[in-house]
C-alpha atoms as a PDB file:
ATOM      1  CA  UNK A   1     -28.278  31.511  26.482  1.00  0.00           C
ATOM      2  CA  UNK A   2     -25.300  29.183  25.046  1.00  0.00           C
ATOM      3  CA  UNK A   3     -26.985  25.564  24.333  1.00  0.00           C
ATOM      4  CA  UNK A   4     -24.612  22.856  25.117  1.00  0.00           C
ATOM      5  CA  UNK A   5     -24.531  20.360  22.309  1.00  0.00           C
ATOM      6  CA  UNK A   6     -23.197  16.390  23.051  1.00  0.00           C
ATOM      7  CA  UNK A   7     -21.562  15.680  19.468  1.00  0.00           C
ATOM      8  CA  UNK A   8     -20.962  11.600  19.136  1.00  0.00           C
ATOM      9  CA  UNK A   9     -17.408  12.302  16.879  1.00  0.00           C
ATOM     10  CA  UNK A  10     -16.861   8.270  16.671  1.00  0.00           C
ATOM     11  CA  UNK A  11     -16.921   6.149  13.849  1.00  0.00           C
ATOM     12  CA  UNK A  12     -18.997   3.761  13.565  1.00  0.00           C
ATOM     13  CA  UNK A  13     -17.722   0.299  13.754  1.00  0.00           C
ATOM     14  CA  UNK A  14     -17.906   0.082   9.888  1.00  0.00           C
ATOM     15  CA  UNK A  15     -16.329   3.137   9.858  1.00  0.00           C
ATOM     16  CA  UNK A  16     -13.334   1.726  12.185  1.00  0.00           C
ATOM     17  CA  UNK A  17     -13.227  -1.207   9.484  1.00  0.00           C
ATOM     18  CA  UNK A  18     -12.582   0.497   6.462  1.00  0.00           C
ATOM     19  CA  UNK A  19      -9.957   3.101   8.273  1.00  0.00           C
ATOM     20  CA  UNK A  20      -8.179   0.503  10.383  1.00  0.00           C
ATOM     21  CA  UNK A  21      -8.368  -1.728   7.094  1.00  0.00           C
ATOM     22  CA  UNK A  22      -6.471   1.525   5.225  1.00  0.00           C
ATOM     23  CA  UNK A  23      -4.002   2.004   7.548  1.00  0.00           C
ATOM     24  CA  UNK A  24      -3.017  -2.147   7.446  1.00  0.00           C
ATOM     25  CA  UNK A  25      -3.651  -1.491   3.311  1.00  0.00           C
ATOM     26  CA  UNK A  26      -0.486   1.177   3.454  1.00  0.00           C
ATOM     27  CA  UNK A  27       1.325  -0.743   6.216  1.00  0.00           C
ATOM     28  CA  UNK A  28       1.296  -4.048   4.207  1.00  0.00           C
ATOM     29  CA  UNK A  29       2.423  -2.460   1.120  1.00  0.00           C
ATOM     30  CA  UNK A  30       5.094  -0.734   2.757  1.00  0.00           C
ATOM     31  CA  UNK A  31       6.587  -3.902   3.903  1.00  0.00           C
ATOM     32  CA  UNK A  32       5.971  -5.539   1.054  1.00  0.00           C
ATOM     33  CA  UNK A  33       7.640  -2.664  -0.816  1.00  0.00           C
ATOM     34  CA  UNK A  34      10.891  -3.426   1.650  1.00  0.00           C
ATOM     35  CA  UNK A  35      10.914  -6.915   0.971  1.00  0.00           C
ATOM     36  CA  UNK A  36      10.984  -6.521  -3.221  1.00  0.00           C
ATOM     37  CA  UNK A  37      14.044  -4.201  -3.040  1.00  0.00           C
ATOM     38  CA  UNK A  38      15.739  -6.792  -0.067  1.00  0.00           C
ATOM     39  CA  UNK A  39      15.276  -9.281  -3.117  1.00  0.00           C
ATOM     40  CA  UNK A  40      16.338  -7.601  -5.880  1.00  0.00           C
ATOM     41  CA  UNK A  41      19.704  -6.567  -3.952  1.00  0.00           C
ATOM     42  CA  UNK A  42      19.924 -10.100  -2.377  1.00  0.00           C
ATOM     43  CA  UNK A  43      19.450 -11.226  -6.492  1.00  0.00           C
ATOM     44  CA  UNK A  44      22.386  -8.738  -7.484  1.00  0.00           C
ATOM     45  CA  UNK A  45      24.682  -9.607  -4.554  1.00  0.00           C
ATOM     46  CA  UNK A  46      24.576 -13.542  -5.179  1.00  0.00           C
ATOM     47  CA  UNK A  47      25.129 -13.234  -8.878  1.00  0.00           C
ATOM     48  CA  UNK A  48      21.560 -15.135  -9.684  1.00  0.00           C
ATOM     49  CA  UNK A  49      20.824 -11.920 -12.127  1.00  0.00           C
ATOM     50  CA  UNK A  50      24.303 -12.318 -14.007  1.00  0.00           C
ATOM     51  CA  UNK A  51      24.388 -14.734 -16.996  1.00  0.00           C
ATOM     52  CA  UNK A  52      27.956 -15.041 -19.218  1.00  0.00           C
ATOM     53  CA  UNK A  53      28.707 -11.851 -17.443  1.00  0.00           C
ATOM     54  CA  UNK A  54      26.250  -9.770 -18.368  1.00  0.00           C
ATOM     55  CA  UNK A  55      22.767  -8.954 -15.856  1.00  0.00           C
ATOM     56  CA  UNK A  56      20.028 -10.842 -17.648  1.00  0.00           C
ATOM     57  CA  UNK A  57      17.601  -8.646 -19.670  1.00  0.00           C
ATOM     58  CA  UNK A  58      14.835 -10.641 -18.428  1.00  0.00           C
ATOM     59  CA  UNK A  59      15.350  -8.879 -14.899  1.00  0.00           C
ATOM     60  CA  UNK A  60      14.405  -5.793 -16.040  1.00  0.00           C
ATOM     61  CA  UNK A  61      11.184  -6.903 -17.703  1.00  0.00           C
ATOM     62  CA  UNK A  62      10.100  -8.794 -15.335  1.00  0.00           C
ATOM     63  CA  UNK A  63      11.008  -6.054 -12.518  1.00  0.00           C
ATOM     64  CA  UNK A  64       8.995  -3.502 -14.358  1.00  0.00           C
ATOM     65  CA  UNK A  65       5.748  -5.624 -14.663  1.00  0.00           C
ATOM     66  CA  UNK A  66       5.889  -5.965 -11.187  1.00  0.00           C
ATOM     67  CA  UNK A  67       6.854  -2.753 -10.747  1.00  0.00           C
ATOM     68  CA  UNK A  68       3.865  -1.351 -12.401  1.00  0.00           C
ATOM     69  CA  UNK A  69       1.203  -4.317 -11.270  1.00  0.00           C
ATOM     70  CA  UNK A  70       2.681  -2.750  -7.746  1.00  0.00           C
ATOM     71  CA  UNK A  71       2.031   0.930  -8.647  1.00  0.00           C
ATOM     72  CA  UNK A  72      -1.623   0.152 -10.183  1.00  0.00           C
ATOM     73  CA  UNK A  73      -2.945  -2.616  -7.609  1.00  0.00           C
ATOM     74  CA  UNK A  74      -1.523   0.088  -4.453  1.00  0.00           C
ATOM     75  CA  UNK A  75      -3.012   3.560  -6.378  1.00  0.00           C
ATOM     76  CA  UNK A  76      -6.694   1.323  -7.057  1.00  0.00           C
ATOM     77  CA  UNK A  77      -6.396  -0.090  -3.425  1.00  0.00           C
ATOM     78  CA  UNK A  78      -5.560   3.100  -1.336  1.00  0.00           C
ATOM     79  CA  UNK A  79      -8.270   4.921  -3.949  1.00  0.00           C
ATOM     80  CA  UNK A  80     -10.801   2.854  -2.816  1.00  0.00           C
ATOM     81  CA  UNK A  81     -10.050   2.650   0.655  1.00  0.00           C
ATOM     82  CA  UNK A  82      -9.592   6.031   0.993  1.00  0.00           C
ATOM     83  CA  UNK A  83     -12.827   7.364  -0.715  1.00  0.00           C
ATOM     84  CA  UNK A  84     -14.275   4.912   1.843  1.00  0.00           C
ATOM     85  CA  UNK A  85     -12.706   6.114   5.098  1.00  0.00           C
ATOM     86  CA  UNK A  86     -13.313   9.746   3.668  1.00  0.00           C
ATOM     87  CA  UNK A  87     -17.005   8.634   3.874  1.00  0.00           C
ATOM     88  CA  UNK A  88     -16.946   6.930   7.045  1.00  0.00           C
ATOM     89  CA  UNK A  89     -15.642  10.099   8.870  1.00  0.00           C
ATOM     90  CA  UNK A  90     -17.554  11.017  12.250  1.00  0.00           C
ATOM     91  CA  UNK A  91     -20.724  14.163  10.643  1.00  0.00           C
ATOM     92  CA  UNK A  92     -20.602  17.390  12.849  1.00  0.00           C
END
């Protein structure tokens, strides 16, 4: 005889936290990825970046410290998150 088994395959609510709170982690840092390169375009296109002619070499320090504060705060954030939501995940 086949026993029927009732599985609860929910999260629990802290579960629903930290995935819902990954999914708004990537979604957030998506847009704010979008609105970085809309200002570094809007920069070049209005000339603020050009000094005597030339693009300021200040831009491209200052873009790559962002750049990699970007790259290191989103790898730590969706590391953490993710381990989290892994562990969250609705047991057999």
């Amino acid at each position: 005889m086949i026993k029927k088994h009732n599985f609860n395959k929910e999260r629990t609510k802290f579960g629903k936290i930290c995935k819902y709170s990954w999914i708004g982690f990537n979604i957030l840092f998506f847009l704010y990825l979008i609105y970085f390169v809309l200002k570094i375009i809007n920069g070049f296109i209005n000339g603020s970046y050009v000094s005597n002619g030339e693009i300021d070499s200040s831009l491209g320090i200052g873009v790559m410290i962002s750049v990699v504060f970007f790259i290191v705060t989103f790898l730590i954030g969706n590391f953490v998150l993710g381990i989290m939501t892994f562990l969250t995940r609705p047991k057999k």
